[in-house]
N, C-alpha and C. Protein backbone atom coordinates (compact mmCIF):
# COMPACT_ATOMS: atom_id res chain seq x y z
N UNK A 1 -31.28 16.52 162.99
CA UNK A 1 -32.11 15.95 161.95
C UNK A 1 -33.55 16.46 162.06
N UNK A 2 -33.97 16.64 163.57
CA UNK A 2 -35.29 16.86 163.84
C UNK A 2 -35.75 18.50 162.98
N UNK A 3 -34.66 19.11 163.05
CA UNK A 3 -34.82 20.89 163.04
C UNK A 3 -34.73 20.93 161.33
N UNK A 4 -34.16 19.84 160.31
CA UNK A 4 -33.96 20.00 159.07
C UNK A 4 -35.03 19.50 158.76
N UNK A 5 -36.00 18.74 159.34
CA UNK A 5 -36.85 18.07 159.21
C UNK A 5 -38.56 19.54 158.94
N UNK A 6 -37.93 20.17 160.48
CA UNK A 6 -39.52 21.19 160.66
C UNK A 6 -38.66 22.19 159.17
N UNK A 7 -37.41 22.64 159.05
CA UNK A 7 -37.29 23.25 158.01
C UNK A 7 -37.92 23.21 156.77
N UNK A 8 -37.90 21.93 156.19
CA UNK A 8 -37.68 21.49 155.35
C UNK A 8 -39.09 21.48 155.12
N UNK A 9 -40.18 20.88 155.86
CA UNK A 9 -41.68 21.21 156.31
C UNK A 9 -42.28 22.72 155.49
N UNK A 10 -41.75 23.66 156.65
CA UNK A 10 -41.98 24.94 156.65
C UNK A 10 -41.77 25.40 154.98
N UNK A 11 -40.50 25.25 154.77
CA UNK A 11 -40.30 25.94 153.68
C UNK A 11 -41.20 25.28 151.97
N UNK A 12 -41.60 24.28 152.48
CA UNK A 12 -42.22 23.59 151.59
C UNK A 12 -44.15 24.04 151.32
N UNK A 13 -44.11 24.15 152.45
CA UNK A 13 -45.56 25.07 152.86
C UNK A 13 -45.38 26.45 152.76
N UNK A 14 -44.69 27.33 152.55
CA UNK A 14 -44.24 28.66 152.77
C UNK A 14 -45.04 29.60 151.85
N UNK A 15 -45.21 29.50 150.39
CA UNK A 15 -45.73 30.13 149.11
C UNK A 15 -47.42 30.05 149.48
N UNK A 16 -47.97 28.65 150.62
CA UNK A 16 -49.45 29.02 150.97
C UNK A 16 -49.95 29.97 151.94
N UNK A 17 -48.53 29.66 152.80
CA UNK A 17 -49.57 31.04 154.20
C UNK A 17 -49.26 32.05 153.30
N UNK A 18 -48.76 32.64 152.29
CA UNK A 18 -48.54 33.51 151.77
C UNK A 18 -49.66 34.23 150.59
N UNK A 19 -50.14 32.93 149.97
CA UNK A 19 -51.03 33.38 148.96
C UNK A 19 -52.79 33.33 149.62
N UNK A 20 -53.68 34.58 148.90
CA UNK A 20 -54.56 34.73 149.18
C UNK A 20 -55.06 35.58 150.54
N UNK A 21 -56.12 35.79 150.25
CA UNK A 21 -56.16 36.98 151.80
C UNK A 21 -57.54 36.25 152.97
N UNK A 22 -57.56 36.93 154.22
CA UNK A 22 -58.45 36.03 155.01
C UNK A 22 -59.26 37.60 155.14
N UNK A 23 -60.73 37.17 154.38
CA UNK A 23 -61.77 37.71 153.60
C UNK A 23 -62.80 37.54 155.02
N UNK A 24 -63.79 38.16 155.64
CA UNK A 24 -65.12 38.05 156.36
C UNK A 24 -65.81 37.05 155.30
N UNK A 25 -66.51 36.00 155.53
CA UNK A 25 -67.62 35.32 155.20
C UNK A 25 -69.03 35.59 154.85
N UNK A 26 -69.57 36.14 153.75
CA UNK A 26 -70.75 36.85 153.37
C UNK A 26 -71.69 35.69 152.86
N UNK A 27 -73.28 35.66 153.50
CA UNK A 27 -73.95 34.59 152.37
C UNK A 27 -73.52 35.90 151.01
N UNK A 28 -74.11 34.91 149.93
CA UNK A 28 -73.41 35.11 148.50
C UNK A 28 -74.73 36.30 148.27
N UNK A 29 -75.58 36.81 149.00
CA UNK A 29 -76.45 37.43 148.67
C UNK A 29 -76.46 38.81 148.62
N UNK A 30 -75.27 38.89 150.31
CA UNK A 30 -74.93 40.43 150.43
C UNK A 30 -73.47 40.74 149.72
N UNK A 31 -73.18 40.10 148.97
CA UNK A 31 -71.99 39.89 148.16
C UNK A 31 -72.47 41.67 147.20
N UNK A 32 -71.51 42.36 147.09
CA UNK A 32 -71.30 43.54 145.49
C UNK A 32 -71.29 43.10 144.66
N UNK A 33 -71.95 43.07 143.51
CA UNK A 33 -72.25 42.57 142.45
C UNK A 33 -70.47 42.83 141.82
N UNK A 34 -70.45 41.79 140.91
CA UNK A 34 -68.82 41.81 140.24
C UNK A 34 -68.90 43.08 139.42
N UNK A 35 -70.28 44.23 138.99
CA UNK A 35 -70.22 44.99 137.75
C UNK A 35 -69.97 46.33 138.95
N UNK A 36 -70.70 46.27 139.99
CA UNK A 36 -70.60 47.47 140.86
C UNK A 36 -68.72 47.83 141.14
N UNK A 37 -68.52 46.70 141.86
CA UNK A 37 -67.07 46.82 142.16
C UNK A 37 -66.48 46.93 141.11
N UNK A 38 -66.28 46.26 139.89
CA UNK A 38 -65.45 46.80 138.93
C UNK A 38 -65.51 48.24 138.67
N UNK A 39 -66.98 48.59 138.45
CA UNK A 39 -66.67 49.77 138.36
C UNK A 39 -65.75 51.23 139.50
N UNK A 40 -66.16 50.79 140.97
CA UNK A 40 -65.57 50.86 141.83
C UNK A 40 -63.87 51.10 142.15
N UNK A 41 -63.83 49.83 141.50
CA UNK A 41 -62.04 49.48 141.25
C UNK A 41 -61.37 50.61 140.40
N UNK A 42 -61.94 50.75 139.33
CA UNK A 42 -61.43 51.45 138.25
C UNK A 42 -62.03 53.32 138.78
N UNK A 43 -63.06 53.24 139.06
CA UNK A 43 -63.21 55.02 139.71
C UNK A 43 -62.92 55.32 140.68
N UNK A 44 -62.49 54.36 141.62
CA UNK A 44 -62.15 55.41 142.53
C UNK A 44 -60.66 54.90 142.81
N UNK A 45 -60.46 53.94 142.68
CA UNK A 45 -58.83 53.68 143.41
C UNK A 45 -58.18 53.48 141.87
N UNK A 46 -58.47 53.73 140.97
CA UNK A 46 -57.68 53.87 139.87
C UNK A 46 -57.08 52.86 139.34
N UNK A 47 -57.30 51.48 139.59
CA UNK A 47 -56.61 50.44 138.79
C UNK A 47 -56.79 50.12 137.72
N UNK A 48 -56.36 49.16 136.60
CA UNK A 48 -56.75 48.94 135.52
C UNK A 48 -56.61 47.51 135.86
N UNK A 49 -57.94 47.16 135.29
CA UNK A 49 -58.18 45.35 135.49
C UNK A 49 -57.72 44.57 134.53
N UNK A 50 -56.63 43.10 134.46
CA UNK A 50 -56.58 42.43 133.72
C UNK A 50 -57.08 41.28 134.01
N UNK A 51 -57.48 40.69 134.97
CA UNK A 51 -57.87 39.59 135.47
C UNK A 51 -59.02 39.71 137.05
N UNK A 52 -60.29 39.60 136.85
CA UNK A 52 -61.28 39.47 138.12
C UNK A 52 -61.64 38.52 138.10
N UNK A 53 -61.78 38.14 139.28
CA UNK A 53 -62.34 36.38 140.10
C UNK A 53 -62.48 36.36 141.27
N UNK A 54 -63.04 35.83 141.47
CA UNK A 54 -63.41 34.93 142.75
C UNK A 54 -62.29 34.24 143.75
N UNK A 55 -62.04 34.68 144.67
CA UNK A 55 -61.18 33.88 145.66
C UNK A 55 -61.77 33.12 146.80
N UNK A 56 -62.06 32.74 147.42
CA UNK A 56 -63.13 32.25 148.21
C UNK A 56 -63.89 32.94 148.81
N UNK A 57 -63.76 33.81 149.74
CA UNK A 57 -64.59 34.69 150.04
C UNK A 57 -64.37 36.46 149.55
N UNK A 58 -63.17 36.46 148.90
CA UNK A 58 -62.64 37.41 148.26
C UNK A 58 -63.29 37.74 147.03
N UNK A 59 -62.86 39.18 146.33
CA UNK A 59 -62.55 39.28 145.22
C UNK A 59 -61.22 39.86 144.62
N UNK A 60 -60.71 39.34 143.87
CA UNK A 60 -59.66 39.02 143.45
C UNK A 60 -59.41 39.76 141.79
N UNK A 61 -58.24 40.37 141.83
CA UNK A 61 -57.87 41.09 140.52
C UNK A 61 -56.31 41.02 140.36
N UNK A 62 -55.93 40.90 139.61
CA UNK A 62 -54.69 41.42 138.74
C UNK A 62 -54.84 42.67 137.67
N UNK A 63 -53.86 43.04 138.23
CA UNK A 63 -53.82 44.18 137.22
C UNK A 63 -52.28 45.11 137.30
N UNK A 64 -53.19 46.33 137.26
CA UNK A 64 -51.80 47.92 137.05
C UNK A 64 -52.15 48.74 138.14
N UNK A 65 -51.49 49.59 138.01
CA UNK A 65 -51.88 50.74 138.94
C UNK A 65 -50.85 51.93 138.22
N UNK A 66 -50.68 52.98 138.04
CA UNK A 66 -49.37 54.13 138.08
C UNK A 66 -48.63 54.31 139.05
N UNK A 67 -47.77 53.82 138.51
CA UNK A 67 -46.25 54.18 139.82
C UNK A 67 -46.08 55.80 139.60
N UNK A 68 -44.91 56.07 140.71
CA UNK A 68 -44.45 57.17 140.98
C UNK A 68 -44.21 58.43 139.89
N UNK A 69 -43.73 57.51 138.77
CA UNK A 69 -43.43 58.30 137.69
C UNK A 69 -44.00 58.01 136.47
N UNK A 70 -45.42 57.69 136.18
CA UNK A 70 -46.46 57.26 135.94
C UNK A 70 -46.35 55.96 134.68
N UNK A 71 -45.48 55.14 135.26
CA UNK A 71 -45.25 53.74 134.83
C UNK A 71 -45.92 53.08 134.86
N UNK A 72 -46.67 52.14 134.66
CA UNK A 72 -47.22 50.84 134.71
C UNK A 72 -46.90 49.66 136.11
N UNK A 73 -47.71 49.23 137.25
CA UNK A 73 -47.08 48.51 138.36
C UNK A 73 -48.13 47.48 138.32
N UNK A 74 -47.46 46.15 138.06
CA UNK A 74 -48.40 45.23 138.13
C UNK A 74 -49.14 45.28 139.65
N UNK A 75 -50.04 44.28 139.82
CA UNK A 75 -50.93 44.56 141.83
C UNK A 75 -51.35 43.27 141.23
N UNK A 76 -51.71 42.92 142.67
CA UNK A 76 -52.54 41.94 142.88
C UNK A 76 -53.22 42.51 144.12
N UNK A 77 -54.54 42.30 144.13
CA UNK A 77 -55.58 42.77 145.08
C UNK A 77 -56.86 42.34 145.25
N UNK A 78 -57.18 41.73 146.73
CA UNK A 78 -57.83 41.63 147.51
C UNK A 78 -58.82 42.39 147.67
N UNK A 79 -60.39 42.10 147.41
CA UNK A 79 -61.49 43.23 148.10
C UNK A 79 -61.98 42.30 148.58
N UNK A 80 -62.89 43.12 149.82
CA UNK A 80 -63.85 42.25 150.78
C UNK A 80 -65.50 42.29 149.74
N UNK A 81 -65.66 41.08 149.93
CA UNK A 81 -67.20 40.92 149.16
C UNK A 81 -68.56 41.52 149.29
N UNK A 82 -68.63 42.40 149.95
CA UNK A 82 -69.41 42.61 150.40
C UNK A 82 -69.61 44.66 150.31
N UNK A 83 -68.10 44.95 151.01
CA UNK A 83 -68.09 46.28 150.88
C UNK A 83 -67.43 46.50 149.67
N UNK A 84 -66.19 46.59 149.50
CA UNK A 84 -65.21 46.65 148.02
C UNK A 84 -64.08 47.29 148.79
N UNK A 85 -64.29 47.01 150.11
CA UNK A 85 -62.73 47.25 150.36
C UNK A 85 -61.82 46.20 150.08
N UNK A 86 -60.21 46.97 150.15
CA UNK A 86 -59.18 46.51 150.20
C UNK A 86 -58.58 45.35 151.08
N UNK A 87 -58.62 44.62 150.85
CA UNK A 87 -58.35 43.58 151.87
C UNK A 87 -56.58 43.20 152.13
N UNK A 88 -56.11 43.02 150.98
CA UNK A 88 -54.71 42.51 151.10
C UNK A 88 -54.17 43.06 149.42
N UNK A 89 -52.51 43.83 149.30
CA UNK A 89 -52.54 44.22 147.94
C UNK A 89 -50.49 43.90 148.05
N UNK A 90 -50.80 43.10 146.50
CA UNK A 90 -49.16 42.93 146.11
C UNK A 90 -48.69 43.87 145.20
């Protein structure tokens, strides 16, 4: 009962350790402006933005990217606030 119990726990919590990325902590000052990195996003790593925000210490996008055979691939992606790196990408 005890082990259906931590199961049952776990799997119920499962979709949070999962979502979102663990970002360095910036005051909001040395933060990249949201216009720098967009532009960023889109020139140099090639994504196309449908959605930018704020994640807590993240920045946060949905979008595309070109697959292999130059398809359309949804992403979800993680930058660090500060530099515009990559932090975590679905």
């Amino acid at each position: 009962m005890k082990k259906l119990i931590i199961a049952s726990v776990a799997t119920l919590f499962a979709p949070f350790a999962l979502a979102g990325a663990d970002c360095t902590a910036y005051p909001k000052s040395e933060w990249m402006s949201e216009f720098d990195l967009q532009k960023k996003i889109i020139n140099e790593y090639g994504f196309a933005i449908s959605r930018f925000k704020v994640d807590d210490e993240c920045y946060e996008i949905y979008g595309w990217e070109k697959g292999a055979n130059g398809e359309k691939v949804k992403i979800e992606v993680y930058f660090d606030a500060k530099t515009g790196a990559i932090v975590k990408k679905k």
